[in-house]
Protein backbone atom coordinates (compact mmCIF):
# COMPACT_ATOMS: atom_id res chain seq x y z
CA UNK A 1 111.28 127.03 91.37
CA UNK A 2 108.41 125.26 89.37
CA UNK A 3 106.16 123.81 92.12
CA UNK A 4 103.58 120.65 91.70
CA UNK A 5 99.72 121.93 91.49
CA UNK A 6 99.62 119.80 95.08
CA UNK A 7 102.22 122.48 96.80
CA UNK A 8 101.20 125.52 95.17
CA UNK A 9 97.48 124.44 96.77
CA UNK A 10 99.58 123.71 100.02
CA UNK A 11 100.79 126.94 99.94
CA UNK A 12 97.39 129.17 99.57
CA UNK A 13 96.15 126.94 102.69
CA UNK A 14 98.90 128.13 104.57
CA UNK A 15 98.28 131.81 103.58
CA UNK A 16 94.67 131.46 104.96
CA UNK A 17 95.68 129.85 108.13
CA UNK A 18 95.58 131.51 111.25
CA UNK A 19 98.12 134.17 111.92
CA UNK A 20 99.86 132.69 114.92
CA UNK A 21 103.77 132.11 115.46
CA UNK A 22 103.52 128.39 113.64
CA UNK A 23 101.62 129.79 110.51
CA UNK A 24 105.08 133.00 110.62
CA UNK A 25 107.53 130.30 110.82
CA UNK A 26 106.38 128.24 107.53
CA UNK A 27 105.93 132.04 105.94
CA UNK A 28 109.68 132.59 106.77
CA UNK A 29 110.79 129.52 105.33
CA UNK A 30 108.88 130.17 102.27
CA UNK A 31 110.54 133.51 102.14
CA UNK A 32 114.11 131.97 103.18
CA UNK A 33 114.13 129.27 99.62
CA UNK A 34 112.75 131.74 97.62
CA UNK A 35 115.69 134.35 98.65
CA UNK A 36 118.32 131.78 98.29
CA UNK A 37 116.84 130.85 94.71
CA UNK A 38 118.37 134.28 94.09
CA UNK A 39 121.21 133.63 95.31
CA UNK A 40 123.00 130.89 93.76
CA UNK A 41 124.58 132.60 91.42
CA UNK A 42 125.86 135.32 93.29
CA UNK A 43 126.99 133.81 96.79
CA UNK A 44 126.49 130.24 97.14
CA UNK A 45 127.61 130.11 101.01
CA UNK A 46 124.66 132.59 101.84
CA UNK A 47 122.14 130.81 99.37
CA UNK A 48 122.88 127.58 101.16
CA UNK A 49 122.85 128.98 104.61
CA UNK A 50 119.28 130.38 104.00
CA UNK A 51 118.06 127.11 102.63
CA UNK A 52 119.21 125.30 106.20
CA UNK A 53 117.47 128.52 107.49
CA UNK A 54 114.43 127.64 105.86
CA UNK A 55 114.26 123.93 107.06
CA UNK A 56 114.83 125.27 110.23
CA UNK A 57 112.08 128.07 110.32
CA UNK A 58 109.92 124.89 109.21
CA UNK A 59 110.90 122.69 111.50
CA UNK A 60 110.13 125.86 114.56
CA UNK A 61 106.78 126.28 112.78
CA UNK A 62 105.57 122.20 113.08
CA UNK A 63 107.24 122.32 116.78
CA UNK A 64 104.78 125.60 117.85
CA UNK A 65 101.75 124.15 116.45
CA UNK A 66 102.07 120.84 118.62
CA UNK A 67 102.21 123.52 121.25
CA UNK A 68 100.05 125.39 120.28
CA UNK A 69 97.55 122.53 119.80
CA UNK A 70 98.20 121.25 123.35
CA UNK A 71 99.73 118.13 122.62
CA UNK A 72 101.27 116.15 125.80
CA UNK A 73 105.16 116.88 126.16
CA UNK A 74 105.19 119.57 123.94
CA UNK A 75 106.64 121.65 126.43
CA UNK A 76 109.93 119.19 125.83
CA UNK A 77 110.44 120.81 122.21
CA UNK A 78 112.99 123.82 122.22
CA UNK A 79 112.11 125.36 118.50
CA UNK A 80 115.06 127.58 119.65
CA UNK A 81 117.78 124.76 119.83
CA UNK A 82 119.45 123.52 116.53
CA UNK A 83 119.34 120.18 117.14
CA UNK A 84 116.06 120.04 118.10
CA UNK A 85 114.97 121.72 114.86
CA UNK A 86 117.46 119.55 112.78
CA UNK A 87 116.08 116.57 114.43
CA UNK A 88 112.73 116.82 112.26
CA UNK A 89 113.95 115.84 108.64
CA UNK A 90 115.46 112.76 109.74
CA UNK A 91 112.66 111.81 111.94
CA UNK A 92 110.46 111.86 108.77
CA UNK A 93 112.94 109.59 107.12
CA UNK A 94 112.49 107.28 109.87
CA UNK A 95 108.68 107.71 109.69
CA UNK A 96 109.11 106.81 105.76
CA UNK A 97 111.42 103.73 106.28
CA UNK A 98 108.88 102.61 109.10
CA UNK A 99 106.03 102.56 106.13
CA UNK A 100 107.96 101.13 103.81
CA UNK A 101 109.13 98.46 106.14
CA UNK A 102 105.53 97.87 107.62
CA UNK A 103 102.86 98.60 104.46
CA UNK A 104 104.36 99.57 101.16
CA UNK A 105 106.19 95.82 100.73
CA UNK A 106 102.93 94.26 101.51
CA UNK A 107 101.04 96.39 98.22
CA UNK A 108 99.81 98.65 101.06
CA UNK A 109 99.42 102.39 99.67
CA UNK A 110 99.31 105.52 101.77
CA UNK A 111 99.02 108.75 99.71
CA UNK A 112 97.87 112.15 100.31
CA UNK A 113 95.49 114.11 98.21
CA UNK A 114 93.99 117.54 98.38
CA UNK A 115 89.95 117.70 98.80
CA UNK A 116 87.16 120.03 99.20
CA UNK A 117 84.61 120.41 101.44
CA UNK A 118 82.26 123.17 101.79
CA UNK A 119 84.59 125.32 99.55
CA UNK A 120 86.81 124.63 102.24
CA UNK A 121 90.31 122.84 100.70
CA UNK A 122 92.02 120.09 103.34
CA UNK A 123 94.60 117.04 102.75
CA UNK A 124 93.38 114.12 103.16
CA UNK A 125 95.34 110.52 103.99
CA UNK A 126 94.23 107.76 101.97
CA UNK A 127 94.95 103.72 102.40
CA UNK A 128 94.82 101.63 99.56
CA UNK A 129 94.82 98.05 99.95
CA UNK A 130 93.98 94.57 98.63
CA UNK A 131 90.88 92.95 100.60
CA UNK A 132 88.97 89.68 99.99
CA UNK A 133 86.34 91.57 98.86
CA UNK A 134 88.69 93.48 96.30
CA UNK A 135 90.62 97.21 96.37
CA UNK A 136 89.37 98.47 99.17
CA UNK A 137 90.34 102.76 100.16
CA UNK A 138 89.96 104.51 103.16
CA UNK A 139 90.37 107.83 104.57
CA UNK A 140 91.25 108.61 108.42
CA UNK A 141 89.21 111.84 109.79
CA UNK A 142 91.10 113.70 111.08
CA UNK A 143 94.27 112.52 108.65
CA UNK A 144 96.01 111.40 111.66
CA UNK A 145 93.37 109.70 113.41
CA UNK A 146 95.10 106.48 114.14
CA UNK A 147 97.87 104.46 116.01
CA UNK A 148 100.69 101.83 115.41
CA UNK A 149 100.85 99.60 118.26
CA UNK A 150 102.78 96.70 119.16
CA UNK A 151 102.44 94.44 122.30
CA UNK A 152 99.86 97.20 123.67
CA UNK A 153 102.61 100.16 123.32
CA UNK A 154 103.43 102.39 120.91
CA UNK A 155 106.26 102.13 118.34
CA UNK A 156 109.58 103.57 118.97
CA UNK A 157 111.17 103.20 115.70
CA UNK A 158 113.91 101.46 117.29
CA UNK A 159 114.62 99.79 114.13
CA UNK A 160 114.28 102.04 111.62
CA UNK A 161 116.46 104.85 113.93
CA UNK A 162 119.25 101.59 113.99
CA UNK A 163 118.89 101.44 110.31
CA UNK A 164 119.23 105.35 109.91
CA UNK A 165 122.32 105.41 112.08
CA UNK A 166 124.06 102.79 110.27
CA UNK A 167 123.50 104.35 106.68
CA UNK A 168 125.19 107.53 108.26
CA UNK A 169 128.47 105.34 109.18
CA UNK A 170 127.57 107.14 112.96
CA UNK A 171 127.93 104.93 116.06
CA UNK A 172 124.29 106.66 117.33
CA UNK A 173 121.21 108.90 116.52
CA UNK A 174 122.76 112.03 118.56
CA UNK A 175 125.59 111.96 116.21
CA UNK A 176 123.97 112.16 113.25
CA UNK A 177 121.58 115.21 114.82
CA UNK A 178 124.19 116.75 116.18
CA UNK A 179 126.46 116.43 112.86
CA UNK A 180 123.28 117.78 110.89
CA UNK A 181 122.85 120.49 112.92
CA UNK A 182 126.48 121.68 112.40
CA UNK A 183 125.84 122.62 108.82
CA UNK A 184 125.10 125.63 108.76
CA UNK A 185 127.85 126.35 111.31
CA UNK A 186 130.57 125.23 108.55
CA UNK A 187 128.83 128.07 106.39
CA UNK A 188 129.35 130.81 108.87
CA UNK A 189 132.19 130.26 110.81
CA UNK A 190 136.32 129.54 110.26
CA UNK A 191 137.83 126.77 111.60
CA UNK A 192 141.95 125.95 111.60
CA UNK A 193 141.46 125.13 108.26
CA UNK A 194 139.59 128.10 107.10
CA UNK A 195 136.82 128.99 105.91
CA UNK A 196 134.51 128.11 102.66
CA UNK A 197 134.57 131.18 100.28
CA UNK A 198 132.31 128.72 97.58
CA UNK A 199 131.01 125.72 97.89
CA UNK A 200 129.93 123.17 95.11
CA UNK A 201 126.10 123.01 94.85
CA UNK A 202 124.41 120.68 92.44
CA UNK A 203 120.98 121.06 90.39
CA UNK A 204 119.36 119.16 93.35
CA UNK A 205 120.40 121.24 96.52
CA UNK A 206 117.67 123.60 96.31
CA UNK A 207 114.94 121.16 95.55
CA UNK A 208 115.77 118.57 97.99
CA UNK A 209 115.57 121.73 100.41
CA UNK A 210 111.99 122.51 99.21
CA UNK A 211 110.99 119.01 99.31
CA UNK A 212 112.18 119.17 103.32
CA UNK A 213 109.98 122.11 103.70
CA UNK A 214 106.82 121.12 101.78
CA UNK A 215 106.97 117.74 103.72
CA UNK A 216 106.52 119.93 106.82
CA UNK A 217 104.13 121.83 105.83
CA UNK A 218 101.84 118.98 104.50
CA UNK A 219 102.09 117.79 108.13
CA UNK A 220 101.14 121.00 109.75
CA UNK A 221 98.42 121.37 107.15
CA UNK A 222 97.34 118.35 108.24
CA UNK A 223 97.46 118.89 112.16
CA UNK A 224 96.64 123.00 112.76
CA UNK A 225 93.07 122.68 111.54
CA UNK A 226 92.21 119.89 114.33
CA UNK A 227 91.18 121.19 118.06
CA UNK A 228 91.38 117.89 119.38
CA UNK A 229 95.06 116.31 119.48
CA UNK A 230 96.01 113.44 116.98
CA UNK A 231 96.94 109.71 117.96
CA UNK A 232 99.20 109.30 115.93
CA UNK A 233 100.95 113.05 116.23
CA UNK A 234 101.03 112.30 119.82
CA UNK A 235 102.92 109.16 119.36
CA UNK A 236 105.30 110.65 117.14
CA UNK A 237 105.99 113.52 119.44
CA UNK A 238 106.82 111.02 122.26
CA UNK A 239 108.94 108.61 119.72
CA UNK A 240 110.91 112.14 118.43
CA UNK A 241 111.47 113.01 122.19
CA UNK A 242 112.56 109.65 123.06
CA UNK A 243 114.81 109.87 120.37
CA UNK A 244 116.19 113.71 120.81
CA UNK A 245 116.44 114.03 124.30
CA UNK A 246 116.06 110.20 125.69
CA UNK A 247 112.53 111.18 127.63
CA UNK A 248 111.36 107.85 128.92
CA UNK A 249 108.14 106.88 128.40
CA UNK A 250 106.44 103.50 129.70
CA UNK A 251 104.12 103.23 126.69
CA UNK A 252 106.84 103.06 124.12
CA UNK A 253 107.87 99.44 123.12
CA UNK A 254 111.87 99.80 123.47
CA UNK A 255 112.45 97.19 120.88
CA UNK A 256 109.96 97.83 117.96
């Protein structure tokens, strides 16, 4: 798998991060795509199986640095439960259609780029935007140094989760995680109506998988480095929770 110059650098930051259970997990899910690249042509099943693996292992890896990094509720994440882990991937979709909604429409541009600073490599989050004054760019230290908030609370993603739900024809978000979660059981196990000896696998299965897992990693790239916890991680964490496991949380607006 031919990666972009901004992953491969992605992927030497996370060799010389520290070796704790978080830093493992992205390692293993590495490990996982690269097996299943192997794979393919020999037993599909198993080469799809170890590319939900791998999302998985990435998904455990983000989960144990928030704990690791002390954040508040963290204790809530299970990095052991399926649907906790399979929750992640469409929690960044909702995360996406939340910037698209709220910045991109309005010629607002949020990109990430790799710097350097004292021969130390970091990503960085920039902001584009129009001003009076011209193009004006700016770059949060830490990257997630920041908060959404509406009405004095933070944002739920109420609408965007709504939005998600409906494009999976699901009547709510717990049926989507939980139906996402159940992939890899359709790999493993037989059910009344058998069991799947092939399956079809397109050109774009194993990319879309290491897109899932680079997407993860930018994110813990972006939060292990940082002693101090993150705004807008923290936010997120309590938004995912809310969403996962329905922890209520007075400073989450319910509606936005």
């Amino acid at each position: 798998m031919d990666l972009h110059s901004f992953d491969v650098h992605c992927l030497e930051l996370l060799e010389k991060s520290p070796n704790k259970i978080s830093r493992h997990c992205f390692r293993s899910a590495i490990n996982h795509l690269q097996r299943a690249e192997k794979l393919f042509d020999i037993d599909n099943p198993m080469a799809a199986f170890r590319c939900y693996t791998a999302e998985e292992e990435a998904a455990s890896g983000l989960m144990h640095c928030l704990k690791e990094g002390g954040y508040l509720n963290s204790s809530e994440l299970k990095p052991q439960y399926h649907l906790h882990k399979s929750a992640l991937i469409p929690f960044f979709s909702i995360l996406c259609q939340f910037i698209e909604d709220s910045f991109r429409q309005y010629g607002i541009e949020i990109d990430l780029l790799m710097r350097e600073s004292n021969a130390r490599k970091y990503i960085a989050l920039e902001v584009a935007m129009a001003s009076s004054i011209g193009p004006v760019k700016f770059a949060p230290h830490p990257p997630f140094n920041f908060s959404f908030v509406h009405e004095g609370k933070s944002i739920s993603y109420r609408q965007q989760i709504d939005k998600f739900v409906e494009s999976k024809d699901a009547r709510e978000i717990k049926d989507c995680l939980r139906q996402e979660a159940n992939k890899r059981n359709k790999v493993l196990y037989a059910t009344p109506q058998g069991f799947l000896a092939s399956i079809e696998i397109t050109p774009k299965f194993l990319p879309a998988y290491w897109r899932r897992v680079m997407a993860m990693l930018r994110a813990y790239l972006m939060i292990e480095p940082y002693k101090e916890p993150q705004p807008f991680v923290q936010d997120s964490l309590n938004a995912f929770l809310a969403m996962v496991i329905s922890l209520k949380q007075e400073d989450l607006h319910e509606a936005v």
